[in-house]
PDB file of N, CA and C in Angstrom:
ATOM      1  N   UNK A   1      14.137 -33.820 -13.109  1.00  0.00           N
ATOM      2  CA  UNK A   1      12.929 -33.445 -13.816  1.00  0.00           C
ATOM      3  C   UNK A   1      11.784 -33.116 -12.857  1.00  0.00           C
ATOM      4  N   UNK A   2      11.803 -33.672 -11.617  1.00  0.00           N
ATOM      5  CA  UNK A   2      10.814 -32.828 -10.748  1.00  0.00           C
ATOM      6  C   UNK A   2      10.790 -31.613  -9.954  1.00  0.00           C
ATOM      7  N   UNK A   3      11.876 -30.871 -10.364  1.00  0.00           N
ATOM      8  CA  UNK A   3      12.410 -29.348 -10.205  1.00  0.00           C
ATOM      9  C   UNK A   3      11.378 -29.313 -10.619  1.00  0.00           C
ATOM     10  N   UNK A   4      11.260 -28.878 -12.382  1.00  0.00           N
ATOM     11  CA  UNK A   4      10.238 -27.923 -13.375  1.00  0.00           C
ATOM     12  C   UNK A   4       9.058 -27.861 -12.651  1.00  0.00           C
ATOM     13  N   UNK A   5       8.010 -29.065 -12.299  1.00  0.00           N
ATOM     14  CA  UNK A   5       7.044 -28.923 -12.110  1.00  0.00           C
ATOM     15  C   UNK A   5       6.859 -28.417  -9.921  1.00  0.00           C
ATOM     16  N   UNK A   6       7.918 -28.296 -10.108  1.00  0.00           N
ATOM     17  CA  UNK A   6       7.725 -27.834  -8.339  1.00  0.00           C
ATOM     18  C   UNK A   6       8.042 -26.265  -8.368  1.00  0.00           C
ATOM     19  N   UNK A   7       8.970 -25.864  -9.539  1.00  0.00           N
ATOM     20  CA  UNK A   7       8.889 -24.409  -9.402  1.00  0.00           C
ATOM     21  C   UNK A   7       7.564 -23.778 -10.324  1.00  0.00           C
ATOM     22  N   UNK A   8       6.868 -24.531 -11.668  1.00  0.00           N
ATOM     23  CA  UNK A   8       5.752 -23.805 -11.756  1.00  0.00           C
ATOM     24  C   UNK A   8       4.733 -23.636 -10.745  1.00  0.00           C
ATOM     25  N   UNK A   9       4.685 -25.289  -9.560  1.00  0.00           N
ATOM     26  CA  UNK A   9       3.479 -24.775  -8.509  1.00  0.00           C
ATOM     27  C   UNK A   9       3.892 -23.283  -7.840  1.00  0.00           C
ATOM     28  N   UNK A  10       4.965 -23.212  -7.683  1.00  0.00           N
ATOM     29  CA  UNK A  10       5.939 -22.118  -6.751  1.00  0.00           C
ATOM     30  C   UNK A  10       5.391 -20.542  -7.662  1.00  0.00           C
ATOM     31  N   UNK A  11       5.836 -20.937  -8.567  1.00  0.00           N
ATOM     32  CA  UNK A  11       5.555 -19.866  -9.449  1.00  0.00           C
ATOM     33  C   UNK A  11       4.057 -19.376  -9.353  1.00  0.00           C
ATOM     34  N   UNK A  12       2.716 -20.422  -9.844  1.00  0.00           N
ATOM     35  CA  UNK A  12       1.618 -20.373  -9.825  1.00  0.00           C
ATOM     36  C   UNK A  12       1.410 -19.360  -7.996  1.00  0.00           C
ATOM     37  N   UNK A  13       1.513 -20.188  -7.389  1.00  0.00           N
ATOM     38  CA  UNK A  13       1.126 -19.609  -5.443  1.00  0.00           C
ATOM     39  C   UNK A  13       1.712 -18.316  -5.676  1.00  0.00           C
ATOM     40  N   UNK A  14       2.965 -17.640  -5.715  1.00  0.00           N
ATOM     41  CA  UNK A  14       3.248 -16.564  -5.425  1.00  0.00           C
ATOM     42  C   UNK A  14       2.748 -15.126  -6.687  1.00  0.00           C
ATOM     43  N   UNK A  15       1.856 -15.791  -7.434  1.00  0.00           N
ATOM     44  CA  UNK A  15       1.360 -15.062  -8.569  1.00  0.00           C
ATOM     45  C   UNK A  15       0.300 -15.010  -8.452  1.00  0.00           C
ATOM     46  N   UNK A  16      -0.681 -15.762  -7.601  1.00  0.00           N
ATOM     47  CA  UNK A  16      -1.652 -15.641  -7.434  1.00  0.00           C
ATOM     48  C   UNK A  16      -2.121 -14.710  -6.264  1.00  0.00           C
ATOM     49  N   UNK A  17      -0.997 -14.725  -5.138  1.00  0.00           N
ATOM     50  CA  UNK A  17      -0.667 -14.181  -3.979  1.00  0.00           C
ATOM     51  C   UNK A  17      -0.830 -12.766  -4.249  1.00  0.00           C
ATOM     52  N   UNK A  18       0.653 -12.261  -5.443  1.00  0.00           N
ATOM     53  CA  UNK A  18       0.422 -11.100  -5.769  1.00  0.00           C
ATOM     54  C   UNK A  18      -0.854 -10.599  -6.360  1.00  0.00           C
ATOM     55  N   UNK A  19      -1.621 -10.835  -6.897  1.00  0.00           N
ATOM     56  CA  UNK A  19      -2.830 -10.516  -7.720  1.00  0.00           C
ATOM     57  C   UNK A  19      -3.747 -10.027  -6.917  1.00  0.00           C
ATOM     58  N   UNK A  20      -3.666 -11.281  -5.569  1.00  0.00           N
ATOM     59  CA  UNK A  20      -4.598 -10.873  -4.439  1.00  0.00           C
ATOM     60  C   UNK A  20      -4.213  -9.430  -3.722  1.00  0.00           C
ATOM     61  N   UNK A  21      -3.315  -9.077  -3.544  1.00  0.00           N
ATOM     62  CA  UNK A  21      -2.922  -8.443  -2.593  1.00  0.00           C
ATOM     63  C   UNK A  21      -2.944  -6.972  -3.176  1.00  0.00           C
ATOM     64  N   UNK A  22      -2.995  -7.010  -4.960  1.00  0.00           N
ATOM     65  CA  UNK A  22      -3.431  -6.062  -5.822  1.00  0.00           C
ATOM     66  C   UNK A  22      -5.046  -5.531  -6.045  1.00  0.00           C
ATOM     67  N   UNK A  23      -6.132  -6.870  -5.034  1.00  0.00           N
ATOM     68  CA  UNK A  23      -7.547  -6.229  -5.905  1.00  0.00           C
ATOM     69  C   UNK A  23      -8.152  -5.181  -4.928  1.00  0.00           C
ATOM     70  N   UNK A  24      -8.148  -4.177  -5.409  1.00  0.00           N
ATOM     71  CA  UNK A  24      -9.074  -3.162  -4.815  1.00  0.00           C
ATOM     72  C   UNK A  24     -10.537  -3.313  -4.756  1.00  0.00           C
ATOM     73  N   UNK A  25     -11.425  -3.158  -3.716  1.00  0.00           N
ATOM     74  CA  UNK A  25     -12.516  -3.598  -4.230  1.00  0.00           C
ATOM     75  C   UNK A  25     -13.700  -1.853  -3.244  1.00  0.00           C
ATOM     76  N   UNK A  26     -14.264  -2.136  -3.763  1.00  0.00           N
ATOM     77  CA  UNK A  26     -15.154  -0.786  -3.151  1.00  0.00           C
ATOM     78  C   UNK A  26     -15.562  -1.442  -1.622  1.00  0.00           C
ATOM     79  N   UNK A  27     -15.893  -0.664  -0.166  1.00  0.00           N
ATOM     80  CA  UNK A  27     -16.229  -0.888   0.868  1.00  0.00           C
ATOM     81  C   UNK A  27     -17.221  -0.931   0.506  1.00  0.00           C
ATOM     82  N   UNK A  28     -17.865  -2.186   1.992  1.00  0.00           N
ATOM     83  CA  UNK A  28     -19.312  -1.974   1.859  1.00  0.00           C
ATOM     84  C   UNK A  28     -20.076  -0.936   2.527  1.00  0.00           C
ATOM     85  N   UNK A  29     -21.136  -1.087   2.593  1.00  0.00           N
ATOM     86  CA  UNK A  29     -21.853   0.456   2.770  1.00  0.00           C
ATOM     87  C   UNK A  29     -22.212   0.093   4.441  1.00  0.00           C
ATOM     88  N   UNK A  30     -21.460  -0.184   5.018  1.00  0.00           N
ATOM     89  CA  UNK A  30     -21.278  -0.215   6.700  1.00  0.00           C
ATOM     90  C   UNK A  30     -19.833   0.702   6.795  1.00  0.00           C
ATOM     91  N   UNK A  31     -19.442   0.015   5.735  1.00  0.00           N
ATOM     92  CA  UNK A  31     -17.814   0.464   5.943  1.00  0.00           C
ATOM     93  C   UNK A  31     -17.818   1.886   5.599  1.00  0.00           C
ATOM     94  N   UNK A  32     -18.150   1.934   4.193  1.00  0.00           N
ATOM     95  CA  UNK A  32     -18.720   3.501   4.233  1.00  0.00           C
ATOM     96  C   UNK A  32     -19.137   4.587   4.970  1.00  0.00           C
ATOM     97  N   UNK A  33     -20.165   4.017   5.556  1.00  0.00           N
ATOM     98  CA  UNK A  33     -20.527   4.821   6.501  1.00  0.00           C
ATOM     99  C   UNK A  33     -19.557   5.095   7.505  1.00  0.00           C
ATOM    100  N   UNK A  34     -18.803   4.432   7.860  1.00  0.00           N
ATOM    101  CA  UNK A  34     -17.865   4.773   9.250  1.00  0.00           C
ATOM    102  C   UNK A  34     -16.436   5.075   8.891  1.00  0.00           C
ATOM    103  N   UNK A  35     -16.331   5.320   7.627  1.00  0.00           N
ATOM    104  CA  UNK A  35     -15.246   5.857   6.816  1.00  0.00           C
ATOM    105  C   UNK A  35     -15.860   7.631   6.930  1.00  0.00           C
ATOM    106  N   UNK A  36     -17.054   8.002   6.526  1.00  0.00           N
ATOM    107  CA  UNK A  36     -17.498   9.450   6.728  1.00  0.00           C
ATOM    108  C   UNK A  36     -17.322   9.548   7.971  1.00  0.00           C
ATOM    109  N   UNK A  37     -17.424   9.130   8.770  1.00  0.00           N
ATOM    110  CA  UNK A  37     -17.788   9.551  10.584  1.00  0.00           C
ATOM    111  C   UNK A  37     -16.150  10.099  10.537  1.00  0.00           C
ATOM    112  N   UNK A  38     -15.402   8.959  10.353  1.00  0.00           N
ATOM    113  CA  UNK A  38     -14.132   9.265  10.485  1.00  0.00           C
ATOM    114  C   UNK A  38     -13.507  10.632   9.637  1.00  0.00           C
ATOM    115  N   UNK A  39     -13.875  10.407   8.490  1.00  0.00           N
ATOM    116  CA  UNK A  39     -13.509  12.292   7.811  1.00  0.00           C
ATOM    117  C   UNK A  39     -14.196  13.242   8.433  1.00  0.00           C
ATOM    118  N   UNK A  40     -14.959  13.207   8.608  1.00  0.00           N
ATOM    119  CA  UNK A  40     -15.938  14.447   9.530  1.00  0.00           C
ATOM    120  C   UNK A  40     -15.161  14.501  10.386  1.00  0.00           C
ATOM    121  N   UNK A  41     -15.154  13.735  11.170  1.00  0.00           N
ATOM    122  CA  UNK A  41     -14.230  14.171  12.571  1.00  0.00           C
ATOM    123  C   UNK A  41     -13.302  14.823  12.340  1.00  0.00           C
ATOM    124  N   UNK A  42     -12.515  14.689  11.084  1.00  0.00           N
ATOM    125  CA  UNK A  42     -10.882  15.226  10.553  1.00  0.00           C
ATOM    126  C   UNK A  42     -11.116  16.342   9.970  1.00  0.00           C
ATOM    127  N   UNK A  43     -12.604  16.988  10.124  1.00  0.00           N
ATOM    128  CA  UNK A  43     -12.630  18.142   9.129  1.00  0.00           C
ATOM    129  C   UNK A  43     -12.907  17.897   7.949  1.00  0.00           C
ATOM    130  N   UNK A  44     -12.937  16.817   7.171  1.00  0.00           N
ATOM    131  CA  UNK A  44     -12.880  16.628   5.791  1.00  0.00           C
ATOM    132  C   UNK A  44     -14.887  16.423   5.409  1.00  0.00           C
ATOM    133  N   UNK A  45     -15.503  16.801   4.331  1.00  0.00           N
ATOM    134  CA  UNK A  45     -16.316  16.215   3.785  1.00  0.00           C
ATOM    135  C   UNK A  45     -16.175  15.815   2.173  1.00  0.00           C
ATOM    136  N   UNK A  46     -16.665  14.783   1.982  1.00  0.00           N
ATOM    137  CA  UNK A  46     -16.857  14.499  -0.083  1.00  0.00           C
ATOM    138  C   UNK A  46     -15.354  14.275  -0.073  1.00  0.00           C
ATOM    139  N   UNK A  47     -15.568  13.220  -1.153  1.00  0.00           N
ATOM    140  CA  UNK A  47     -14.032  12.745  -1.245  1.00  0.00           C
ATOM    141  C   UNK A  47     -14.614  12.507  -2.988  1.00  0.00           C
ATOM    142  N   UNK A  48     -13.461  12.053  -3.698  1.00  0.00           N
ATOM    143  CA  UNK A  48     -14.015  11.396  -5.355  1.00  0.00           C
ATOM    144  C   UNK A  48     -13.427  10.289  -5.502  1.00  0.00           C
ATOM    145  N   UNK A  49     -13.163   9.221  -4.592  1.00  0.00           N
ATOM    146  CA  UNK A  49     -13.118   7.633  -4.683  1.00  0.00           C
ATOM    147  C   UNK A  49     -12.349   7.232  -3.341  1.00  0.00           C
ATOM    148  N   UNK A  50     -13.419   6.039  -2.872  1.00  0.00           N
ATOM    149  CA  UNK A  50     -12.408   5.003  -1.919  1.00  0.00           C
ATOM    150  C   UNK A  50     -12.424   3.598  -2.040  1.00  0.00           C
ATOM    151  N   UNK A  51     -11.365   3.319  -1.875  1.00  0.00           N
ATOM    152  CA  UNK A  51     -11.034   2.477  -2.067  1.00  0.00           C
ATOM    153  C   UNK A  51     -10.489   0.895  -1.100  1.00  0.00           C
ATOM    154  N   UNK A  52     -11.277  -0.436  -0.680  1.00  0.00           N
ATOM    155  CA  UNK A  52     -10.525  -1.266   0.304  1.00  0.00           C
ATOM    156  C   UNK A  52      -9.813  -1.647  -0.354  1.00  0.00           C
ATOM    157  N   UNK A  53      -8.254  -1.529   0.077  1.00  0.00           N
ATOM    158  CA  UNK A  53      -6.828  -2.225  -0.527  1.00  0.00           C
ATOM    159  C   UNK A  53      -6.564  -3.319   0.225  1.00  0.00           C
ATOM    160  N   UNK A  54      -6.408  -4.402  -0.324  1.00  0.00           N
ATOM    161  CA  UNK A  54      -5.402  -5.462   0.281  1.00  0.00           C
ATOM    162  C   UNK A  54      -4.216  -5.348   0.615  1.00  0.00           C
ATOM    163  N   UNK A  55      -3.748  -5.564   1.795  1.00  0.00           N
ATOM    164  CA  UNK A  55      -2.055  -5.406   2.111  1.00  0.00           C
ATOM    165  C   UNK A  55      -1.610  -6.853   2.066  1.00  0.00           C
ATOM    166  N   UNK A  56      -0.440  -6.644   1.429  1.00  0.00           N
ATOM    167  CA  UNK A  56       0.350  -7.873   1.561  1.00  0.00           C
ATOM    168  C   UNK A  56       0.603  -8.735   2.496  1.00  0.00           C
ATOM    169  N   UNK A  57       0.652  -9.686   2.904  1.00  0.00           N
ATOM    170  CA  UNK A  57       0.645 -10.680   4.149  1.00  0.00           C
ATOM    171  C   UNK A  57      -0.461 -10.567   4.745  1.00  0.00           C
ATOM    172  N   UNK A  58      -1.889 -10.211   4.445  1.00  0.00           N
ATOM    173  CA  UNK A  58      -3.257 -10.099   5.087  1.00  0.00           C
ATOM    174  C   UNK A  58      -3.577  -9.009   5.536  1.00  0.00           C
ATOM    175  N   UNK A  59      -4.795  -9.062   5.599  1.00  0.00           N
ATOM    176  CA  UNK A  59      -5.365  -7.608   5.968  1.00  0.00           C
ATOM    177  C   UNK A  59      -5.645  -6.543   5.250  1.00  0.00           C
ATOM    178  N   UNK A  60      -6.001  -5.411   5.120  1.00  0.00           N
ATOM    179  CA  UNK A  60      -6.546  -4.432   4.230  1.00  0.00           C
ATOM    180  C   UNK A  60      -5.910  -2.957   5.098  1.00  0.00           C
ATOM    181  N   UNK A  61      -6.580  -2.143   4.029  1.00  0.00           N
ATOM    182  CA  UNK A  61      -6.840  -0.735   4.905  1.00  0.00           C
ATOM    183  C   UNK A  61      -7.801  -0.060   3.868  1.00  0.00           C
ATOM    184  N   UNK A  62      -8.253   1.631   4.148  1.00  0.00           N
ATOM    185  CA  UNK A  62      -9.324   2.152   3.362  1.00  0.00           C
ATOM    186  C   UNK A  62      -8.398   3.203   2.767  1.00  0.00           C
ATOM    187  N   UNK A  63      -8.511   3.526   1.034  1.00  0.00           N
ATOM    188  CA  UNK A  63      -7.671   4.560   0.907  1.00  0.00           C
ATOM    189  C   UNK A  63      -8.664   5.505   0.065  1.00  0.00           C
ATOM    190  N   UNK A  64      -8.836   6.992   0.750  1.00  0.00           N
ATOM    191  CA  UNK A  64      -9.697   7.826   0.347  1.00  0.00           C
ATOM    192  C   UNK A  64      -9.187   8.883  -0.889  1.00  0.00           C
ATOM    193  N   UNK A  65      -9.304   8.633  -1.758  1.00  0.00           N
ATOM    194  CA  UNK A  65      -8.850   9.674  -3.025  1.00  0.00           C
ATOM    195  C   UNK A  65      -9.729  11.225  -2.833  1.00  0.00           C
ATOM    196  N   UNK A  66      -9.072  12.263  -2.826  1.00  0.00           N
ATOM    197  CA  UNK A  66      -9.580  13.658  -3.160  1.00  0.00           C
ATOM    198  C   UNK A  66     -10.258  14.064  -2.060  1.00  0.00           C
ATOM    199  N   UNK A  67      -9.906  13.772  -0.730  1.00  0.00           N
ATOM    200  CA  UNK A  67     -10.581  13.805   0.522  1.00  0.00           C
ATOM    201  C   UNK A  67     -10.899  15.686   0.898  1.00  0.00           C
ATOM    202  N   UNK A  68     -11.293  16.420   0.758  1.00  0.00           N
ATOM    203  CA  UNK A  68     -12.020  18.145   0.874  1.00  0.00           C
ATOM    204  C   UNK A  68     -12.273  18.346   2.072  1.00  0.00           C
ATOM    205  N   UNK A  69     -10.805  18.514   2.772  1.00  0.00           N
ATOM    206  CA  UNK A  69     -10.837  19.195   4.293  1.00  0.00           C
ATOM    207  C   UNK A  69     -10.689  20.674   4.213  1.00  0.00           C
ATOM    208  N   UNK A  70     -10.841  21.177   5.808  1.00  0.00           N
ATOM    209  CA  UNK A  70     -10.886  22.280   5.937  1.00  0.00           C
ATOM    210  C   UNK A  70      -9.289  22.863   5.518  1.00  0.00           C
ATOM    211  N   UNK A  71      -8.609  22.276   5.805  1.00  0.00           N
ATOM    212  CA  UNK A  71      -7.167  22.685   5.249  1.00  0.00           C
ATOM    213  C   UNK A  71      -6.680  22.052   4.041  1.00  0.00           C
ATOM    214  N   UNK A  72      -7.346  21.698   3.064  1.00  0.00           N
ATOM    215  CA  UNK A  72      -7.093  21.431   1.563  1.00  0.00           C
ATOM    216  C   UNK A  72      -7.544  20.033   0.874  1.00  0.00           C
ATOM    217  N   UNK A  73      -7.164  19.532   0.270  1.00  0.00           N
ATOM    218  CA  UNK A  73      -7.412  18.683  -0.424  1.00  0.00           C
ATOM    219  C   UNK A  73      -6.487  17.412  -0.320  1.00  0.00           C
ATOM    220  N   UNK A  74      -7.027  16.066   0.067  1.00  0.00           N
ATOM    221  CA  UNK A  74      -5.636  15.446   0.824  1.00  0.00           C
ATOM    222  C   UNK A  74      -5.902  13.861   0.405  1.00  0.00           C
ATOM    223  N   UNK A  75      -5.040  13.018  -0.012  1.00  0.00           N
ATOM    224  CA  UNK A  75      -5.363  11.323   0.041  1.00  0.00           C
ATOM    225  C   UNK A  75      -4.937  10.990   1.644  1.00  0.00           C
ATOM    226  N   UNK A  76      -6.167  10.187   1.423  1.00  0.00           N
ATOM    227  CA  UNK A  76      -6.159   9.817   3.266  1.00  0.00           C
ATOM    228  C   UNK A  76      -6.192   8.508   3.345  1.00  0.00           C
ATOM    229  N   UNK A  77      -5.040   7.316   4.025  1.00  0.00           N
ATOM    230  CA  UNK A  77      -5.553   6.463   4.081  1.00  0.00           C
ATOM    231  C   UNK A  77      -5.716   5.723   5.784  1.00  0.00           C
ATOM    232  N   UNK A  78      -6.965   5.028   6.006  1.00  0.00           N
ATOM    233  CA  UNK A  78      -7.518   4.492   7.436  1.00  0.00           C
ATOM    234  C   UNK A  78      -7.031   3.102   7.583  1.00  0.00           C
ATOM    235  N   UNK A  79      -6.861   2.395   8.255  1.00  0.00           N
ATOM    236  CA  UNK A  79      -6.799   1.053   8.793  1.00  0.00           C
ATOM    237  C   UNK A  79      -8.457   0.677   9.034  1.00  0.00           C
ATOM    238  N   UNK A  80      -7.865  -0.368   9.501  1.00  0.00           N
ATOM    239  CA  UNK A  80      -9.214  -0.939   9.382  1.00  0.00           C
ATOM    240  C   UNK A  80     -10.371  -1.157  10.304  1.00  0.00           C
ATOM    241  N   UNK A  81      -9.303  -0.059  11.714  1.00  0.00           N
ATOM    242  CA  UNK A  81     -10.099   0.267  12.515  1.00  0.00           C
ATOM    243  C   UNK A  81     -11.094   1.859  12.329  1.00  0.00           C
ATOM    244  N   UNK A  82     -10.694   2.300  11.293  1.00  0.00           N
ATOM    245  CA  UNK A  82     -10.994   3.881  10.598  1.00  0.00           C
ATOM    246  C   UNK A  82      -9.765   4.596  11.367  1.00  0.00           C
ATOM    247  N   UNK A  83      -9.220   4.345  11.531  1.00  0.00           N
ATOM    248  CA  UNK A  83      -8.195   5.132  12.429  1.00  0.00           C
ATOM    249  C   UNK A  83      -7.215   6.157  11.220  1.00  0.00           C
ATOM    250  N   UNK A  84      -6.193   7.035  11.676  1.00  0.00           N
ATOM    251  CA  UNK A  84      -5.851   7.557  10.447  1.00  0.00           C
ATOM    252  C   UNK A  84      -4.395   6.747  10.325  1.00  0.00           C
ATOM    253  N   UNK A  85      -4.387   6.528   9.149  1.00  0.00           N
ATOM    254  CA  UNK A  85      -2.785   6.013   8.884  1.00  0.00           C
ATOM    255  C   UNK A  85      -1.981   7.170   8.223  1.00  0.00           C
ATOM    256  N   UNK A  86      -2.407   7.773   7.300  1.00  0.00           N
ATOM    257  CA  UNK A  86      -1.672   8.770   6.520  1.00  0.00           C
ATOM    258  C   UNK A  86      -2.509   9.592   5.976  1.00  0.00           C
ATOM    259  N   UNK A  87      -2.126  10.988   5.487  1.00  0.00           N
ATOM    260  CA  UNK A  87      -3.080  12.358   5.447  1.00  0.00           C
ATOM    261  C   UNK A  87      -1.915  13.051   4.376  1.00  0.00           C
ATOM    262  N   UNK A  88      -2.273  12.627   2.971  1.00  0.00           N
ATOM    263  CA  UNK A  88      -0.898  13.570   2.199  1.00  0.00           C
ATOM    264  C   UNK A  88      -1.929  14.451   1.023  1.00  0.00           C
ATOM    265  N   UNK A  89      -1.539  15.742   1.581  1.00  0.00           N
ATOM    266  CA  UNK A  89      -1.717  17.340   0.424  1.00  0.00           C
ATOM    267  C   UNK A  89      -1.877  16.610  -1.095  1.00  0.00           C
ATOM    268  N   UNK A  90      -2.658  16.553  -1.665  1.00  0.00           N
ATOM    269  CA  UNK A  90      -3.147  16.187  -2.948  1.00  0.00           C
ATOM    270  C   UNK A  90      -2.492  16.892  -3.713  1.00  0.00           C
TER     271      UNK A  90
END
């Protein structure tokens, strides 16, 4: 009988884990700012949403929706150094 209550804690931690690792939350406006420096540099200006994602096992990255570069229209996402991680044709 002390299974049940050791797999709901089990259950509870890894559900809560996931949830976290799901909340998107808007950058702050430092982060912002050095999220543009970084599209400019790439050619890109105006984007229509970004987003800080949580990655699983810690840490984040920045993911830019509708990013308006000189060569098209692209989701871009940065690490968390602004660096580029991925650049995909919208």
């Amino acid at each position: 009988m002390k299974l049940l209550p050791a797999l709901a804690l089990t259950a509870l931690v890894v559900g809560a884990a996931s949830a976290r690792a799901d909340d998107d939350v808007p950058p702050s406006a430092e982060e912002t700012k050095s999220i543009v420096a970084a599209l400019e540099a790439m050619g890109c200006k105006g984007y229509d949403e970004i987003e800080k994602e949580s990655r699983q096992g810690g840490g984040y990255h920045f993911e830019i929706d509708d990013a308006n570069c000189k060569d098209g229209q692209f989701d871009i996402k940065l690490d968390r150094d602004f660096k580029l991680v991925s650049k995909t044709r919208d």
